[in-house]
N, C-alpha and C. Protein backbone atom coordinates (compact mmCIF):
# COMPACT_ATOMS: atom_id res chain seq x y z
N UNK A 1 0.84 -1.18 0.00
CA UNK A 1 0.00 0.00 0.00
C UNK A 1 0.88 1.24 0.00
N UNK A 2 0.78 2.09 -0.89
CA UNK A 2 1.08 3.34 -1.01
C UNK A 2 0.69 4.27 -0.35
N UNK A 3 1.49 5.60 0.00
CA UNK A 3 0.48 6.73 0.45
C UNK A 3 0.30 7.94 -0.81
N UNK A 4 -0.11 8.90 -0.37
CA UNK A 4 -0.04 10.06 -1.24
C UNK A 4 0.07 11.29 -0.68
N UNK A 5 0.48 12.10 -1.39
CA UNK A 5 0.68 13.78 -0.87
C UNK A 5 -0.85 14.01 -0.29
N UNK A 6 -1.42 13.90 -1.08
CA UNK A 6 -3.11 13.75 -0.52
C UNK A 6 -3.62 13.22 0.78
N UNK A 7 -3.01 12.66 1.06
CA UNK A 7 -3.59 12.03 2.64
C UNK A 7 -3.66 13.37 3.51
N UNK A 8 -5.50 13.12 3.86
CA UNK A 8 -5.69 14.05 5.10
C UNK A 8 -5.82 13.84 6.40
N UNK A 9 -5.19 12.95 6.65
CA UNK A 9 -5.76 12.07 8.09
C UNK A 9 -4.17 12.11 8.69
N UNK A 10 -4.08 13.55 8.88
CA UNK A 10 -2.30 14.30 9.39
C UNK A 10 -2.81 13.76 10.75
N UNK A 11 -3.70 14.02 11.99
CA UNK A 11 -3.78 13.30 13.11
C UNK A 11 -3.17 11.76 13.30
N UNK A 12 -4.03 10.82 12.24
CA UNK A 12 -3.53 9.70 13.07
C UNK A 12 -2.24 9.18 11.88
N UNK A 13 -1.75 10.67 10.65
CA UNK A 13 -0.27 10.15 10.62
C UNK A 13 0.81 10.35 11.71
N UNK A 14 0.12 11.59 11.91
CA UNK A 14 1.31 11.93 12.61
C UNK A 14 1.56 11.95 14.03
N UNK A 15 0.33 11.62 14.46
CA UNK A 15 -0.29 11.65 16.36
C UNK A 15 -0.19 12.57 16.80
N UNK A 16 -0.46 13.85 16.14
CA UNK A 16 -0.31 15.14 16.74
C UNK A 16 -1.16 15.83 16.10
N UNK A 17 -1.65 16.84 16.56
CA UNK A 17 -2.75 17.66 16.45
C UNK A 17 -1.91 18.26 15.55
N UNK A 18 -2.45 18.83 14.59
CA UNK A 18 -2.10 19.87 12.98
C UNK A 18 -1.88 21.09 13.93
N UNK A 19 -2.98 21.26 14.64
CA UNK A 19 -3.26 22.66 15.29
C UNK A 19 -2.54 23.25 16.40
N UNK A 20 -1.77 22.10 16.90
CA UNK A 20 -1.14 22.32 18.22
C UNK A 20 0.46 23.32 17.87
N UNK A 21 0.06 24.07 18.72
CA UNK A 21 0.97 25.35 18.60
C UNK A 21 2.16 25.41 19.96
N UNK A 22 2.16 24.43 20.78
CA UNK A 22 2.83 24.49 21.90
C UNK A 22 4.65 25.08 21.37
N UNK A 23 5.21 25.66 22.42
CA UNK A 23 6.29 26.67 22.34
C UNK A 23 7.41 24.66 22.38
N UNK A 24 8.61 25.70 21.09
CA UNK A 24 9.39 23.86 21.21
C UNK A 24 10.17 24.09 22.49
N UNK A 25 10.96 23.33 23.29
CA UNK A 25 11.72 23.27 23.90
C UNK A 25 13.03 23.51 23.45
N UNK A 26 13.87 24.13 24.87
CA UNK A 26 15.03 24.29 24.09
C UNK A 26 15.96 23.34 23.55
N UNK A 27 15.90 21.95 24.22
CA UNK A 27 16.62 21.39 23.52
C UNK A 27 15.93 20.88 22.27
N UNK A 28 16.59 21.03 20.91
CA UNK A 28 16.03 20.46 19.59
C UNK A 28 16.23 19.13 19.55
N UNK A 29 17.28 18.18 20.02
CA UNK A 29 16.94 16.92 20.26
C UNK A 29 16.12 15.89 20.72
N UNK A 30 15.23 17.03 21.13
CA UNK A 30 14.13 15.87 21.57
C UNK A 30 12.81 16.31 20.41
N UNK A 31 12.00 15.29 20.55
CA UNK A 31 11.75 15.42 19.69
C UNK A 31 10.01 16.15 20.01
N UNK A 32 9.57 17.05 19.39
CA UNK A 32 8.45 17.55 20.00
C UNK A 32 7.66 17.46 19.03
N UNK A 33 6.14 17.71 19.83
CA UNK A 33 4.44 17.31 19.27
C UNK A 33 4.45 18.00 18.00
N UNK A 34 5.23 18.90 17.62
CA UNK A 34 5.22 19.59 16.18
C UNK A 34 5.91 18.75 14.82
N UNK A 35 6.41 17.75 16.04
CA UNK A 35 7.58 16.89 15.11
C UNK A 35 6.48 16.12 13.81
N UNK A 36 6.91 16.33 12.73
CA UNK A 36 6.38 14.92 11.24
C UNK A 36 7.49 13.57 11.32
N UNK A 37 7.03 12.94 11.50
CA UNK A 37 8.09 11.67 11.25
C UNK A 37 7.76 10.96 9.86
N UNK A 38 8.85 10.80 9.43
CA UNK A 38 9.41 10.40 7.79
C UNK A 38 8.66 9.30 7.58
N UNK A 39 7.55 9.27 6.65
CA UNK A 39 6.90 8.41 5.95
C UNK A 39 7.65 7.91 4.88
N UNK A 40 8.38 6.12 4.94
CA UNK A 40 8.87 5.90 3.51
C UNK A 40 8.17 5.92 2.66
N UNK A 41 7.16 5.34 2.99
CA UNK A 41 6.31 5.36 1.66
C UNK A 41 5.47 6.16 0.61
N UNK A 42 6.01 7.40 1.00
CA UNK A 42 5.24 8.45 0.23
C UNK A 42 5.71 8.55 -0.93
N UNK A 43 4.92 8.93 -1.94
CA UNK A 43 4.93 8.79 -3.07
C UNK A 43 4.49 10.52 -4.30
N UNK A 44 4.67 11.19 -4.75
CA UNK A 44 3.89 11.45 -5.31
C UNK A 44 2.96 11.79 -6.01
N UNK A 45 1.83 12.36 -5.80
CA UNK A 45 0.48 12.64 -6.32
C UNK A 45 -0.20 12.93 -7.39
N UNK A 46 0.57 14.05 -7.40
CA UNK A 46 0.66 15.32 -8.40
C UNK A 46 1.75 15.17 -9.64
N UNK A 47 1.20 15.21 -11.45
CA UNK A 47 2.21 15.36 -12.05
C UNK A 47 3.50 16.72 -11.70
N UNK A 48 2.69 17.92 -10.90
CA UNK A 48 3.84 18.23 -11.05
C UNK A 48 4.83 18.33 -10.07
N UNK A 49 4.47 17.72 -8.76
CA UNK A 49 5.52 17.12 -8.04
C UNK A 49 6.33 16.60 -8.34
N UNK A 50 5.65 15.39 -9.24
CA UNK A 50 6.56 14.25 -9.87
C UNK A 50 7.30 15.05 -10.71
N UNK A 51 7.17 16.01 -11.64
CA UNK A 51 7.88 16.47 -12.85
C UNK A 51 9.04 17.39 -11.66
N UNK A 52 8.61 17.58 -10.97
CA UNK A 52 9.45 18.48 -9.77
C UNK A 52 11.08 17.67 -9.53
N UNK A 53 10.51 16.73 -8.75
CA UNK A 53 11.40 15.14 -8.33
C UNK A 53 12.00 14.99 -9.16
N UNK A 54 11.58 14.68 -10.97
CA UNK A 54 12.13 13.97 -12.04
C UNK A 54 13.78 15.48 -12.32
N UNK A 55 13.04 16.20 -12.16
CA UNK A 55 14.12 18.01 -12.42
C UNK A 55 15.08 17.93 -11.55
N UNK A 56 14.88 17.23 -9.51
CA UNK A 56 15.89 17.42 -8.77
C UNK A 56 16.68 16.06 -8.96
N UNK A 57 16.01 15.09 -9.29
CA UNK A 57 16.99 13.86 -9.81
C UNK A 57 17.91 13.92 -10.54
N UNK A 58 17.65 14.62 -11.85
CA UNK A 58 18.37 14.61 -13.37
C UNK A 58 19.53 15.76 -12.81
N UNK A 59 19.41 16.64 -12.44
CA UNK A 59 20.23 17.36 -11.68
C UNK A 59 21.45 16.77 -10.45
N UNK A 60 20.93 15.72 -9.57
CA UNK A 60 21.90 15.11 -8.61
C UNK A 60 22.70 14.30 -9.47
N UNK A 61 21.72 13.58 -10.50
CA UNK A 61 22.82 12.75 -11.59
C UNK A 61 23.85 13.44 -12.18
N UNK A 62 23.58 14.43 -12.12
CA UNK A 62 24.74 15.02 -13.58
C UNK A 62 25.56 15.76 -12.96
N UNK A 63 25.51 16.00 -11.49
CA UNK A 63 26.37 16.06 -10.40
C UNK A 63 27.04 15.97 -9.56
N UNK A 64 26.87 14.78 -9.61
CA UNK A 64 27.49 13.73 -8.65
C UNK A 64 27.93 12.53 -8.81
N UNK A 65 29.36 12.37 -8.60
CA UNK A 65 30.12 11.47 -9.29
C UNK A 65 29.81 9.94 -8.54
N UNK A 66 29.41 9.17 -9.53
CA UNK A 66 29.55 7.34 -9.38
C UNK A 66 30.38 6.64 -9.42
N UNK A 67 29.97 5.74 -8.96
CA UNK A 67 31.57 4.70 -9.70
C UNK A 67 31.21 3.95 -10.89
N UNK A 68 32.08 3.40 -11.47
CA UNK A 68 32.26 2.75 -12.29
C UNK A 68 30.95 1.73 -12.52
N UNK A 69 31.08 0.83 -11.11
CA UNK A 69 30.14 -0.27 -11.10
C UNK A 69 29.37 -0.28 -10.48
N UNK A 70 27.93 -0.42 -10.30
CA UNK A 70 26.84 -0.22 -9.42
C UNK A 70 25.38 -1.27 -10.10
N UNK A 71 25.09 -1.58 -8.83
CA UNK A 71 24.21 -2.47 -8.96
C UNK A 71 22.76 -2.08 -10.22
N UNK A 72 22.18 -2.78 -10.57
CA UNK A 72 21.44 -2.34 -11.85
C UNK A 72 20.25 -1.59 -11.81
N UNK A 73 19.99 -1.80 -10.68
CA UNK A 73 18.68 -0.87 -9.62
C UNK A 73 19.10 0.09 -9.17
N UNK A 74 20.34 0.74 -9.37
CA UNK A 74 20.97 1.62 -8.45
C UNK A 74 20.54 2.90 -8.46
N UNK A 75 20.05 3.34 -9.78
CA UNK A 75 19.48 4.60 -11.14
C UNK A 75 18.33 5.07 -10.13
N UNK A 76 17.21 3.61 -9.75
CA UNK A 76 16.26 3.57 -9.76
C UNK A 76 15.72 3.97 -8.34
N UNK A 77 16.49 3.20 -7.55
CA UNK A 77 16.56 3.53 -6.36
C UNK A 77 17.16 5.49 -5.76
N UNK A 78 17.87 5.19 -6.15
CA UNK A 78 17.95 7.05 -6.20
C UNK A 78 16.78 7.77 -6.30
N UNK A 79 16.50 7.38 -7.28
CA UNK A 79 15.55 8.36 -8.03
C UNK A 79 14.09 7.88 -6.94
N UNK A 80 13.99 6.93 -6.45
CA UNK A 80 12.45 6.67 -5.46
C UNK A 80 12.76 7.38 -4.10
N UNK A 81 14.52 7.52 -3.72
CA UNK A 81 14.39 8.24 -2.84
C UNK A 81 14.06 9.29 -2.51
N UNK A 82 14.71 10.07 -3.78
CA UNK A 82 14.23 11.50 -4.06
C UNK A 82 13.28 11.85 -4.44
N UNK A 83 12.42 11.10 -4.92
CA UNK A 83 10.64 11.54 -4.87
C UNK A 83 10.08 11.13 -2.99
N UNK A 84 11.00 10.46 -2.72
CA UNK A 84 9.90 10.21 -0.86
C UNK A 84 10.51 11.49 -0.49
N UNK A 85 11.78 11.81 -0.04
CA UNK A 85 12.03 12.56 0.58
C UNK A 85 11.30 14.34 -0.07
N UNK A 86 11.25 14.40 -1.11
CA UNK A 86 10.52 15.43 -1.47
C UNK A 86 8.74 15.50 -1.02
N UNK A 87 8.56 14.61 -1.05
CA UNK A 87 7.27 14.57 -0.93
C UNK A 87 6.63 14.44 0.47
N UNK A 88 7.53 14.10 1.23
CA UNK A 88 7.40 14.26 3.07
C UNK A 88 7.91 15.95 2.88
N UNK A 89 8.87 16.38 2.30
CA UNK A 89 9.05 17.45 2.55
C UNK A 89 7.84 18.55 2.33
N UNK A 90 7.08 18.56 0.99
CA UNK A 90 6.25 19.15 0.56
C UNK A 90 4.97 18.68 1.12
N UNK A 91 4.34 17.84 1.99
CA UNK A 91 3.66 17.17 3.08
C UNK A 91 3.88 18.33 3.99
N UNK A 92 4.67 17.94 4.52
CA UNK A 92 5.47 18.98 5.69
C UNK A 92 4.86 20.44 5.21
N UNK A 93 5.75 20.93 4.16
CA UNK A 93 4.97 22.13 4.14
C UNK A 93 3.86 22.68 4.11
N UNK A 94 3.03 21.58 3.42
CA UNK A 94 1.77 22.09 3.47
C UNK A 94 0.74 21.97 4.16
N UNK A 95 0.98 21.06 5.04
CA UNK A 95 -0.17 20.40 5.55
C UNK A 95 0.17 20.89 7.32
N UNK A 96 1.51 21.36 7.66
CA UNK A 96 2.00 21.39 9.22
C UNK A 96 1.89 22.88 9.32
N UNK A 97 2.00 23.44 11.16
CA UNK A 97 2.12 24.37 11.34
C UNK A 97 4.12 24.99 11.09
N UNK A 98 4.14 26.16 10.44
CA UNK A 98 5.53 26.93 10.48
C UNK A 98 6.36 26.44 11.79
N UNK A 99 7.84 26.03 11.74
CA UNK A 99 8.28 25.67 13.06
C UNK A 99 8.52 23.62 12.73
N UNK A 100 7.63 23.35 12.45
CA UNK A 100 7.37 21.62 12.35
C UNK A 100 8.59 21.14 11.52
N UNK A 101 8.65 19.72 12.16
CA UNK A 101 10.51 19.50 11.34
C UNK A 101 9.89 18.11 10.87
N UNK A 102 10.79 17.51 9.85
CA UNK A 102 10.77 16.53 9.36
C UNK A 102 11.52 15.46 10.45
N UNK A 103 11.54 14.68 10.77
CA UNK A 103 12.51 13.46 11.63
C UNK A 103 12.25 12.35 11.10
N UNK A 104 12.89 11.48 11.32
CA UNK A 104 13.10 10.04 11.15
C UNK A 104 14.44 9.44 12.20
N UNK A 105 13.56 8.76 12.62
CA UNK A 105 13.81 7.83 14.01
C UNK A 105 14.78 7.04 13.57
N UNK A 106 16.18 6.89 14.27
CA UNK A 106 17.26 6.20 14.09
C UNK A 106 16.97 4.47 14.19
N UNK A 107 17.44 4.31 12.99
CA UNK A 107 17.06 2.54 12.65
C UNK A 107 18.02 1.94 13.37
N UNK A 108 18.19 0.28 13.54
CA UNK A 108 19.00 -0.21 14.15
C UNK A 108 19.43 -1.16 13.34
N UNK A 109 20.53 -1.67 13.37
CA UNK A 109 21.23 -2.59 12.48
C UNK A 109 21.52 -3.83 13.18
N UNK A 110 21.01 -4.97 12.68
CA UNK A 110 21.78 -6.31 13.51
C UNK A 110 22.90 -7.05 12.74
């Protein structure tokens, strides 16, 4: 299952009230009720998001040096990251109060 830029149900994405305006704390490490946490699965919506994504991709490619050899998915994968991460970003903007940060919760490795 996919999501979309479209999802309006920011409460039970994000477990925090849209509306809640509480002052952040000073330390920024923690993580507060204003906080969005990083949806992988966003996707999205809009052609011109997508045409957005496809503009900051073609751009990181032609910028940034590869190696030689890389797995055959490698193109592809890039390029899905940079449409999620844009699209939590542009989520973020539109849908949160000014102040609200993007996070994603440190994974663990076994």
């Amino acid at each position: 299952m996919t999501h979309s830029i479209e999802r309006l149900d920011l409460e039970a994405y994000t477990g925090t009230d849209p509306q809640d305006h509480e002052a952040d704390t000073e330390d920024s490490d923690i993580i507060s009720s204003r906080d969005v946490h990083h949806d992988p699965w966003l996707i999205p919506a809009s052609a011109e998001l997508q045409a957005f994504a496809e503009e900051i991709f073609e751009y990181l490619e032609d910028h940034c040096p590869r190696p030689a050899r890389q797995r055959s998915d490698a193109r592809e994968r890039r390029k899905a990251i940079v449409e999620n991460i844009l699209t939590n970003v542009a989520l973020l903007v539109h849908h949160q109060p000014e102040g609200s940060r993007l996070v994603s919760l440190p994974t663990t490795r076994r």
